[in-house]
C-alpha atoms as a PDB file:
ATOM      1  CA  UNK A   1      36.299  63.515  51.532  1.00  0.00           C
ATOM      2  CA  UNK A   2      39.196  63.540  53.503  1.00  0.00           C
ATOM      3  CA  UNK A   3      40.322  59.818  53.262  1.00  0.00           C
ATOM      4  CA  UNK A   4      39.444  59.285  49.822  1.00  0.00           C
ATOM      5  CA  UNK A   5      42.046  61.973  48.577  1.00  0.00           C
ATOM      6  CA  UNK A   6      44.728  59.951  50.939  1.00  0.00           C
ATOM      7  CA  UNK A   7      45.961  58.717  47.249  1.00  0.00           C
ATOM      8  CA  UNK A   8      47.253  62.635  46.797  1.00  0.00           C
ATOM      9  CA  UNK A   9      49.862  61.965  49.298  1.00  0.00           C
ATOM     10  CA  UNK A  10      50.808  58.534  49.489  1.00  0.00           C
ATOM     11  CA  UNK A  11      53.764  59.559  47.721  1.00  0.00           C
ATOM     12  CA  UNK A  12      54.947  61.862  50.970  1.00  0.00           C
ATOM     13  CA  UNK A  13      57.809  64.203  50.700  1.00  0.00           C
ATOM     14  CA  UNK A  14      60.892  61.909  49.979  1.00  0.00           C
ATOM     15  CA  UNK A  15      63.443  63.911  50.952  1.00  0.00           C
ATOM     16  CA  UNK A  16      65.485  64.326  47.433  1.00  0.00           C
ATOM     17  CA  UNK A  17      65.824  67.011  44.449  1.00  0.00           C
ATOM     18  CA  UNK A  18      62.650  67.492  42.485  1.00  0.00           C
ATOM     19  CA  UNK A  19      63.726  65.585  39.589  1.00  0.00           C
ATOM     20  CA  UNK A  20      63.442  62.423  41.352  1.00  0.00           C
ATOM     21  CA  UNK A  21      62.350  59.283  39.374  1.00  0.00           C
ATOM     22  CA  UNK A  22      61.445  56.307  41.118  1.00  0.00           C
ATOM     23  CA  UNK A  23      60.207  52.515  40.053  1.00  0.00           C
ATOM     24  CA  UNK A  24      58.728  49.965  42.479  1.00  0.00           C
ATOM     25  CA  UNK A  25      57.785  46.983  41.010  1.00  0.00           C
ATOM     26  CA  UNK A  26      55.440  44.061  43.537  1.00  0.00           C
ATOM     27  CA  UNK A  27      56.134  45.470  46.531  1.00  0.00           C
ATOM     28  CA  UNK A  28      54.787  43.401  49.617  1.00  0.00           C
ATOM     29  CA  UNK A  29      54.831  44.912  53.315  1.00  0.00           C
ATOM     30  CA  UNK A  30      54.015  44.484  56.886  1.00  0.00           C
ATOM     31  CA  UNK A  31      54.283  46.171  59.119  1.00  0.00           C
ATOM     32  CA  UNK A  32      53.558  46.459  63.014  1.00  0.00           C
ATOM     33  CA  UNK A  33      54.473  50.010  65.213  1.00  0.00           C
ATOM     34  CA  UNK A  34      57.270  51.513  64.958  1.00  0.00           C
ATOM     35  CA  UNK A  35      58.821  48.834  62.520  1.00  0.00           C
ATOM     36  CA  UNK A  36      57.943  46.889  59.496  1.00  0.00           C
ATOM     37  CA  UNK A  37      59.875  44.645  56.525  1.00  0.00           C
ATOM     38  CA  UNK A  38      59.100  43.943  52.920  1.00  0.00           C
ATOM     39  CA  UNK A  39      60.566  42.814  49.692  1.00  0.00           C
ATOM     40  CA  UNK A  40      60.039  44.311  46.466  1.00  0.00           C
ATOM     41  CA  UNK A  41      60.951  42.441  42.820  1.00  0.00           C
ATOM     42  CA  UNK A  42      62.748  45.397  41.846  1.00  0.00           C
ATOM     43  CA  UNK A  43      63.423  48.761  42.958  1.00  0.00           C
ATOM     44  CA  UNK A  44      64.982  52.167  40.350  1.00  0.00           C
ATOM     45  CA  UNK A  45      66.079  55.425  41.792  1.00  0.00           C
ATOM     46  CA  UNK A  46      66.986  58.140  38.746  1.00  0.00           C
ATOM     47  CA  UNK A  47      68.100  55.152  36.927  1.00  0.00           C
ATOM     48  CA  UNK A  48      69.841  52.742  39.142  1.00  0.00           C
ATOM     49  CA  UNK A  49      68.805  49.863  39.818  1.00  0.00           C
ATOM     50  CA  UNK A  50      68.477  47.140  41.713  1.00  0.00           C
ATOM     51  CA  UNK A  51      66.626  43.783  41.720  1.00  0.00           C
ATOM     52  CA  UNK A  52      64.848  41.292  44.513  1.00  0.00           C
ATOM     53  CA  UNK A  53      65.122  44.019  46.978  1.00  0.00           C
ATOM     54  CA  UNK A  54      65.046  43.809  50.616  1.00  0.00           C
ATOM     55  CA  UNK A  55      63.610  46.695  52.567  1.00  0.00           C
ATOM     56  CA  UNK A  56      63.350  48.149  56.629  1.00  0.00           C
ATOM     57  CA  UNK A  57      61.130  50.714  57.902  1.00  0.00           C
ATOM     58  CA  UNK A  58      61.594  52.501  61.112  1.00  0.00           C
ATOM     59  CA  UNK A  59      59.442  55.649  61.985  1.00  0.00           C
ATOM     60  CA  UNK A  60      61.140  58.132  64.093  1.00  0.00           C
ATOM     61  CA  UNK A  61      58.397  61.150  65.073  1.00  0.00           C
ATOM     62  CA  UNK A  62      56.395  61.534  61.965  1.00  0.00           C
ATOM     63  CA  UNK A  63      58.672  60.628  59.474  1.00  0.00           C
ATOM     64  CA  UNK A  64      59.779  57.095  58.126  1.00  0.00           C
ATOM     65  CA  UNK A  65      63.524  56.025  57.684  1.00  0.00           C
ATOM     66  CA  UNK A  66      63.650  53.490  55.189  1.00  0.00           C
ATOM     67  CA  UNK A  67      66.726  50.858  54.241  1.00  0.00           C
ATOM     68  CA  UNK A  68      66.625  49.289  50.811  1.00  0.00           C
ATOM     69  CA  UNK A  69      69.250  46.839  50.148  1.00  0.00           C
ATOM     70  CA  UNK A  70      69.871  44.732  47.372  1.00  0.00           C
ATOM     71  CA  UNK A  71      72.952  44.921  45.038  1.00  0.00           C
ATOM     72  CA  UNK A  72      73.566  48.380  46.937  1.00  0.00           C
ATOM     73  CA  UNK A  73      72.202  49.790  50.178  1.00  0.00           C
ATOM     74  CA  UNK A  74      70.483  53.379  49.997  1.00  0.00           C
ATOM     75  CA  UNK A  75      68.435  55.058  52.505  1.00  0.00           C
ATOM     76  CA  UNK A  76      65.471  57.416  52.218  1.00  0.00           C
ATOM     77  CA  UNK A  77      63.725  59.341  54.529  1.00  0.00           C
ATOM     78  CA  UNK A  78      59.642  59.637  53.935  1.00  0.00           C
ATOM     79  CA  UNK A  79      58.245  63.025  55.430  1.00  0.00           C
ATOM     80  CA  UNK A  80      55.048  64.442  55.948  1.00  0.00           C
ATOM     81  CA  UNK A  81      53.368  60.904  55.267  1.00  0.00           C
ATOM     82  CA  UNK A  82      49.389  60.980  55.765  1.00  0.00           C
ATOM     83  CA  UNK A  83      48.041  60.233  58.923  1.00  0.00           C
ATOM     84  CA  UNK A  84      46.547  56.709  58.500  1.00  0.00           C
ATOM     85  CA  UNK A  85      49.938  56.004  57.765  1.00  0.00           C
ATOM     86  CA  UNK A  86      51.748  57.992  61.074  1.00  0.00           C
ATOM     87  CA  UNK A  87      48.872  56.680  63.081  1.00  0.00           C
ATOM     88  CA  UNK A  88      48.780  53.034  62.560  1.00  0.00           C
ATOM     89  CA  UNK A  89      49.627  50.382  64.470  1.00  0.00           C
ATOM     90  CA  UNK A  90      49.992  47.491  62.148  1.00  0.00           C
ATOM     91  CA  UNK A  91      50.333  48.115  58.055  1.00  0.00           C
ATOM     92  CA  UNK A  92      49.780  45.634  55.034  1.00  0.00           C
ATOM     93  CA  UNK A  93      50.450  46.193  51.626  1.00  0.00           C
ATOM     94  CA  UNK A  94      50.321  43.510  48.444  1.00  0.00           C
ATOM     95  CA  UNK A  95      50.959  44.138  45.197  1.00  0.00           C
ATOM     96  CA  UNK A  96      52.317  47.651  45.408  1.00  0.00           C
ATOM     97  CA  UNK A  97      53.614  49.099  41.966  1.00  0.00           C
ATOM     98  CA  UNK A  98      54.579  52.620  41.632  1.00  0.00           C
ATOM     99  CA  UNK A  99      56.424  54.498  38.553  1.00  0.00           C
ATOM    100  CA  UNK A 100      57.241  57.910  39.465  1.00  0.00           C
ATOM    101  CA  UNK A 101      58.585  60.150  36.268  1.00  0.00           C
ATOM    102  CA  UNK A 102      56.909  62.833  34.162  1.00  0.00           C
ATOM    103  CA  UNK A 103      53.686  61.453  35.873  1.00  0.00           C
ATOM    104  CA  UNK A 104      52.354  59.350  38.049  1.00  0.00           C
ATOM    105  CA  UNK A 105      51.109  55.667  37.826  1.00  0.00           C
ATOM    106  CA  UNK A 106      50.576  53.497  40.708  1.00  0.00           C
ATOM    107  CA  UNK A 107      48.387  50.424  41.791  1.00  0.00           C
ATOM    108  CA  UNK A 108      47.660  48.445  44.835  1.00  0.00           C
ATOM    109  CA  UNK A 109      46.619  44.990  44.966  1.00  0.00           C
ATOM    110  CA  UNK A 110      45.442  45.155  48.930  1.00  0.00           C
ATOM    111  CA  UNK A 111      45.854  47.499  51.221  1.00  0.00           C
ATOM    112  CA  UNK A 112      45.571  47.427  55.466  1.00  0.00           C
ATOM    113  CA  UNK A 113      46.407  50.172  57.769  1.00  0.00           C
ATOM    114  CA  UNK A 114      44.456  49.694  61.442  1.00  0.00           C
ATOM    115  CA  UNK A 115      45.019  52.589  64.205  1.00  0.00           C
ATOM    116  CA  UNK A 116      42.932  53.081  67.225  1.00  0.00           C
ATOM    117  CA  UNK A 117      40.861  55.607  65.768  1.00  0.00           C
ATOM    118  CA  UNK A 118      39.880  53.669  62.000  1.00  0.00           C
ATOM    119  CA  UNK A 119      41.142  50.885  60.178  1.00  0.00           C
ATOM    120  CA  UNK A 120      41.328  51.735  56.171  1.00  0.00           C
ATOM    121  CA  UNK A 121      41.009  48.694  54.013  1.00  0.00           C
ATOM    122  CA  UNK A 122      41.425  49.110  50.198  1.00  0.00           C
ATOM    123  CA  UNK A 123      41.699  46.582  47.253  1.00  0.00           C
ATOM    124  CA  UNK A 124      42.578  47.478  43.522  1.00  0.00           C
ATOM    125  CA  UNK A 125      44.000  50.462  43.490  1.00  0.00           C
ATOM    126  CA  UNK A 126      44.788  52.642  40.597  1.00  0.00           C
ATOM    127  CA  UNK A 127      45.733  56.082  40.369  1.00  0.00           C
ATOM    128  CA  UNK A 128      47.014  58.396  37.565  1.00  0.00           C
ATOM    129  CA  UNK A 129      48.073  62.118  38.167  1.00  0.00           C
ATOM    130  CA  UNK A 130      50.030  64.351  36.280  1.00  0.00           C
ATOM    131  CA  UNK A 131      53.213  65.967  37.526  1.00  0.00           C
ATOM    132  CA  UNK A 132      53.928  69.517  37.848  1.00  0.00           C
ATOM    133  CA  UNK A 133      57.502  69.640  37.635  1.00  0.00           C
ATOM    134  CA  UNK A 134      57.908  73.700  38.013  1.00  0.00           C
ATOM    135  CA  UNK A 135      57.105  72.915  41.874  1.00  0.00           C
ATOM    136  CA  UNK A 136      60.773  72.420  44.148  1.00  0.00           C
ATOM    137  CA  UNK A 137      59.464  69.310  46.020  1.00  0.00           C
ATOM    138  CA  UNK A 138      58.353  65.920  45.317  1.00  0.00           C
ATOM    139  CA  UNK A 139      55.294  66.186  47.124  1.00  0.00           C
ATOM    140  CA  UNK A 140      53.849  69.894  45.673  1.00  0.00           C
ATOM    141  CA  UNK A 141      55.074  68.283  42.425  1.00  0.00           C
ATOM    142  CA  UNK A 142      52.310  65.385  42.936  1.00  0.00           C
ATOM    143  CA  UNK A 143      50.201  67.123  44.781  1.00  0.00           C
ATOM    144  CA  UNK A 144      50.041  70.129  42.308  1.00  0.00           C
ATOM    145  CA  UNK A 145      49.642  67.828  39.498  1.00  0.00           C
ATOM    146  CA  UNK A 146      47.181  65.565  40.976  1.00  0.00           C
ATOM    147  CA  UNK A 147      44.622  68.479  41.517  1.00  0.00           C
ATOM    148  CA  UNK A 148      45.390  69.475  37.679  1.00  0.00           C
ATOM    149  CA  UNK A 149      44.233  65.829  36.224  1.00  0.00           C
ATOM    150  CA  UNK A 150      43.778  62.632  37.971  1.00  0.00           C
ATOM    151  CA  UNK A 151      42.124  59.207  37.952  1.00  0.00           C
ATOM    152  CA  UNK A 152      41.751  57.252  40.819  1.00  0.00           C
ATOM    153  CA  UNK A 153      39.655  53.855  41.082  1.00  0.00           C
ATOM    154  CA  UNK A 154      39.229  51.643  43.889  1.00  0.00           C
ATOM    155  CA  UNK A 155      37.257  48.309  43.573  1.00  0.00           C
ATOM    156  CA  UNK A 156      37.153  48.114  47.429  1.00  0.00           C
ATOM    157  CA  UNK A 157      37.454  51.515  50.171  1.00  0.00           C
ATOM    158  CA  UNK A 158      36.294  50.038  53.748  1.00  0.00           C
ATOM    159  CA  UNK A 159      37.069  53.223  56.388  1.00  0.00           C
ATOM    160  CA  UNK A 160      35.214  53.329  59.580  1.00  0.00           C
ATOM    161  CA  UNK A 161      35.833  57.260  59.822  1.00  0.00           C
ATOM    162  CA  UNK A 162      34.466  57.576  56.349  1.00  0.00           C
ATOM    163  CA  UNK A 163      31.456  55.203  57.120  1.00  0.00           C
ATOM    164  CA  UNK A 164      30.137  56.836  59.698  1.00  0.00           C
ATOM    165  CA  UNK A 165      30.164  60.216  58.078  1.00  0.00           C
ATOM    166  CA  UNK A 166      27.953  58.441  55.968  1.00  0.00           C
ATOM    167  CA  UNK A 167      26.235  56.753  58.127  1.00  0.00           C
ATOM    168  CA  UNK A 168      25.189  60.187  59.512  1.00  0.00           C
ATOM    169  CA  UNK A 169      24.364  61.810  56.710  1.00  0.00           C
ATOM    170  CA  UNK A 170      22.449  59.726  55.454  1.00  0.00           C
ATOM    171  CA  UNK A 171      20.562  58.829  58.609  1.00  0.00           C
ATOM    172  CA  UNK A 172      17.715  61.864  58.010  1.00  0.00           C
ATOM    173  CA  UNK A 173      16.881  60.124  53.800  1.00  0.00           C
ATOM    174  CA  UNK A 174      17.640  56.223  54.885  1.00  0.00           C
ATOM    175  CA  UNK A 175      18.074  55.063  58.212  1.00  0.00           C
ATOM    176  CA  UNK A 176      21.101  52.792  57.818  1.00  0.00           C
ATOM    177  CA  UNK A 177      22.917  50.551  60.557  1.00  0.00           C
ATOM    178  CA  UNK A 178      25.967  50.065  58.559  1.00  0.00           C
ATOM    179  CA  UNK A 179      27.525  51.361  55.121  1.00  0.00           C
ATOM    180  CA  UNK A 180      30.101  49.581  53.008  1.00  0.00           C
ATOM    181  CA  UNK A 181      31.651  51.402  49.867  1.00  0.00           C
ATOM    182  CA  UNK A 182      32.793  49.491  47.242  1.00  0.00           C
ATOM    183  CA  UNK A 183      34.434  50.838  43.603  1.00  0.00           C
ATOM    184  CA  UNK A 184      35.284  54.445  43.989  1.00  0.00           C
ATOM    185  CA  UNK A 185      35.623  56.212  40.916  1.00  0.00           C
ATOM    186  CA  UNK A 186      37.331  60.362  41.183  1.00  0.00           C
ATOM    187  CA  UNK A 187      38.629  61.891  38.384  1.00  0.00           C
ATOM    188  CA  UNK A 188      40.031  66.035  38.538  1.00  0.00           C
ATOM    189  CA  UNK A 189      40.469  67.554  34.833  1.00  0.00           C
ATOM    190  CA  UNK A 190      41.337  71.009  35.681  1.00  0.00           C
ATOM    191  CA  UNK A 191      40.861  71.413  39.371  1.00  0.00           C
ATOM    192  CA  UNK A 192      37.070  70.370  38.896  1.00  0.00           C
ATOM    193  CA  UNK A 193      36.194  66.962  40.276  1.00  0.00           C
ATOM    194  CA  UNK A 194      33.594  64.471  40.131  1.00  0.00           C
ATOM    195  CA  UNK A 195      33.438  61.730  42.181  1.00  0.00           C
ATOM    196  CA  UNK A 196      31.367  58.239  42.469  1.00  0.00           C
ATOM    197  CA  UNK A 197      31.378  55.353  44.657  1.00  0.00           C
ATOM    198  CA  UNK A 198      28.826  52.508  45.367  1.00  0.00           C
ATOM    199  CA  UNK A 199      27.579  52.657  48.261  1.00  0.00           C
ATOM    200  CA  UNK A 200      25.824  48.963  50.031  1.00  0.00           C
ATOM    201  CA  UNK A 201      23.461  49.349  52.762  1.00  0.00           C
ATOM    202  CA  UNK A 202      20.401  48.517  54.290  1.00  0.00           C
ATOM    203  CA  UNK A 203      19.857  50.921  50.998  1.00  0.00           C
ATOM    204  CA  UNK A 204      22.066  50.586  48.076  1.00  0.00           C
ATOM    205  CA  UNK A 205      22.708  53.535  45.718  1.00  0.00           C
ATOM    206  CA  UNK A 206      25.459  55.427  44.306  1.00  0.00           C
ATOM    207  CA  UNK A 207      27.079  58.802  46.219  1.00  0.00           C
ATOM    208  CA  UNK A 208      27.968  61.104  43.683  1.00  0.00           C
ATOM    209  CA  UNK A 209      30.288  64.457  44.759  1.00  0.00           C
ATOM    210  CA  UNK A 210      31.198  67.537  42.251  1.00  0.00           C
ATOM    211  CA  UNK A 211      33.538  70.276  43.198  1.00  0.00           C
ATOM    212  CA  UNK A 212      36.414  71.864  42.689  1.00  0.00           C
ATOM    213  CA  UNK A 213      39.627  71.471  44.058  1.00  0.00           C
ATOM    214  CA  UNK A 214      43.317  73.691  43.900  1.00  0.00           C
ATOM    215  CA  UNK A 215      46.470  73.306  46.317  1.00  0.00           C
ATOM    216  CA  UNK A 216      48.879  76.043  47.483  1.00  0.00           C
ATOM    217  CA  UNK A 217      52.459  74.998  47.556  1.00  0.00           C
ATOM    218  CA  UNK A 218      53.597  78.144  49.627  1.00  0.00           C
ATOM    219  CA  UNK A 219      51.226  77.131  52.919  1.00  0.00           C
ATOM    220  CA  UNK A 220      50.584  73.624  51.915  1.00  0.00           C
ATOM    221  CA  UNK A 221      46.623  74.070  52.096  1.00  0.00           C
ATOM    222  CA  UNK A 222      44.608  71.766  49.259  1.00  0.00           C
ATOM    223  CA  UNK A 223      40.906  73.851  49.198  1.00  0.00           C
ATOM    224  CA  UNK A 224      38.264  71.725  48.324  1.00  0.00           C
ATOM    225  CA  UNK A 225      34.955  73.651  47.303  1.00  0.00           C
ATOM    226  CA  UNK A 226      32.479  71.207  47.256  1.00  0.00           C
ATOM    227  CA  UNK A 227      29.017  71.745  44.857  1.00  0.00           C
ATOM    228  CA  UNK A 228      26.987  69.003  45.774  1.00  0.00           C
ATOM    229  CA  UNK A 229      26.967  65.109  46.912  1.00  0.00           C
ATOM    230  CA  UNK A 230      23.781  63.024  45.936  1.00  0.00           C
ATOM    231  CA  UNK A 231      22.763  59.761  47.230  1.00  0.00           C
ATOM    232  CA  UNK A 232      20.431  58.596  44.206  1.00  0.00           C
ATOM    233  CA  UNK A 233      18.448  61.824  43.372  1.00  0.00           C
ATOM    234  CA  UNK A 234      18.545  62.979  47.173  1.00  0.00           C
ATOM    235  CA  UNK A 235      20.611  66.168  48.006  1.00  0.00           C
ATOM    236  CA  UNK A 236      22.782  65.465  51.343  1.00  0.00           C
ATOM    237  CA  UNK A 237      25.628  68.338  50.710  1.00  0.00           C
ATOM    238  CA  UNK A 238      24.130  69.910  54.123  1.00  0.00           C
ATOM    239  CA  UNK A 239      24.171  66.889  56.114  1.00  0.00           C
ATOM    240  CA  UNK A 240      27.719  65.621  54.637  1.00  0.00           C
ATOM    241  CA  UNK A 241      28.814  69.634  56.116  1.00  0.00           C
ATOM    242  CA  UNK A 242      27.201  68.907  58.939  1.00  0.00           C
ATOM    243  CA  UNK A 243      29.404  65.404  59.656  1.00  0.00           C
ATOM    244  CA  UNK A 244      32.394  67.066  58.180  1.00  0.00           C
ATOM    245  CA  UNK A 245      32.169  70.054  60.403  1.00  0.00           C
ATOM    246  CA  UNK A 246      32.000  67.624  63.543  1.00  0.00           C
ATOM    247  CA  UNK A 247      35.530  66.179  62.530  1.00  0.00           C
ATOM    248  CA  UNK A 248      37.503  69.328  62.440  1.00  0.00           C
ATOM    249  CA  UNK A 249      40.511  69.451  63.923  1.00  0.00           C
ATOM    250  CA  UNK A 250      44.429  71.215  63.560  1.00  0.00           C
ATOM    251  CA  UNK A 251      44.420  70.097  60.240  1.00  0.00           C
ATOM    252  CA  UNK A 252      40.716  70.057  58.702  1.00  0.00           C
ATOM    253  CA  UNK A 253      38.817  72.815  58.425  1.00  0.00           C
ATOM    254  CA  UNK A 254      35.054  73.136  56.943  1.00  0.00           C
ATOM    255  CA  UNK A 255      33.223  76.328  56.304  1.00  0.00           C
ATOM    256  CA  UNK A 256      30.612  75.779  53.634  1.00  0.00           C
ATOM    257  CA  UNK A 257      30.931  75.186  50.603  1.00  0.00           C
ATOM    258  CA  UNK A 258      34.639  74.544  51.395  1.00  0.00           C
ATOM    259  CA  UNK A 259      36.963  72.096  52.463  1.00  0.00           C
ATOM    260  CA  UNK A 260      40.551  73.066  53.921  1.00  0.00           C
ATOM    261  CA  UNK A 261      42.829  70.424  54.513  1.00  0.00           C
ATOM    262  CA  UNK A 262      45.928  70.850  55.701  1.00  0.00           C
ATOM    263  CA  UNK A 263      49.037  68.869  54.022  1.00  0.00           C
ATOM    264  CA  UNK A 264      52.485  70.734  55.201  1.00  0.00           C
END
């Protein structure tokens, strides 16, 4: 559950005023620890902009420092970016488009981010999300919004973390060597969720999740209470718990039926 709400924050806190629009338009990227270069076709901050841009990436600690230059130069800094971003040690991205205004539209034509811990592979990307614009930052404005009404569709999600989570919890119902997860299909109306992806194995079916889901601004805690997950007509919400509860750490936290993830 955790990586497949990494689309809630792929938009990380750019540090600007919370009316911030942005538009990327074919952005292409790669990218290789602690520095990466891409191009995009055109680039809009609040209005200005800028075509066949040029742009550098540097991470310093946590955060990314990013140079866009074109007709003018401007400078960003990206903050609290997820972890298979902060973590990896060599990025891809084709086919990025992003517009950022009184809501949120983005797609991905391929996407590859490889640490030492999991390599994340996803291919056509779509996500829609409302924006709560009564939140002071970018991010709780997304975030916020996102956990209000979303849509997010993948027609390929390949993350060995993920997998073997699956792999485990579904090892008791159908022993399975490997897992591969193609189309992913969430959508959140009103901070309930439901959730589908395909699932190919050594038994094919369809995981389907329900929940709910709400995010705090103040702490920066997204709760995810989660109903059930079915693979077919089998029940595996204890053994997905079980899995889950073996990858805690500083920032995930499980205690049944909920989900705490921590995103600030």
């Amino acid at each position: 559950m955790k990586r497949l709400l990494f689309a809630l924050v792929l938009c990380a806190d750019v540090a600007f005023a919370g009316n911030l629009a942005i538009n990327v338009k074919n952005f292409n990227f790669n990218y290789t620890s602690p520095s990466g270069e891409g191009s995009a076709t055109a680039f809009s901050r609040n209005q200005l902009i800028d075509q066949g841009v040029f742009v550098r990436v540097e991470k310093v600690d946590q955060n990314f420092l990013l140079n866009v230059s074109g007709a003018e130069t401007q400078e960003f800094v990206l903050e609290n970016a997820p972890s298979f971003m902060t973590e990896a040690e060599t990025m891809s991205v084709t086919g990025f488009n992003l517009d950022l205004g009184q809501q949120l539209t983005m797609n991905l034509s391929q996407g590859r981010f490889n640490s030492r811990n999991d390599s994340l592979k996803l291919d056509g990307l779509t996500l829609n999300c409302s924006r709560d614009v009564a939140k002071t930052e970018v991010m709780d404005q997304l975030i916020a919004g996102c956990v209000q009404k979303m849509a997010l569709k993948t027609s390929k999600f390949s993350s060995q973390t993920s997998e073997e989570v699956l792999v485990k919890a579904l090892a008791d119902v159908a022993p399975l060597i490997a897992v591969g997860v193609n189309s992913i299909d969430m959508q959140i109306n009103g901070g309930k969720f439901v959730l589908a992806a395909d699932v190919q194995a050594d038994v094919s079916g369809k995981v389907k999740g329900s929940g709910n889901i709400s995010y705090d601004a103040v702490t920066g805690m997204m709760t995810i209470k989660i109903t059930e997950v079915k693979f077919s007509f089998l029940n595996i919400t204890n053994k997905v718990f079980e899995e889950l509860k073996k990858n805690e750490n500083e920032k995930l936290k499980v205690s049944k039926p909920y989900v705490y993830l921590k995103l600030k």
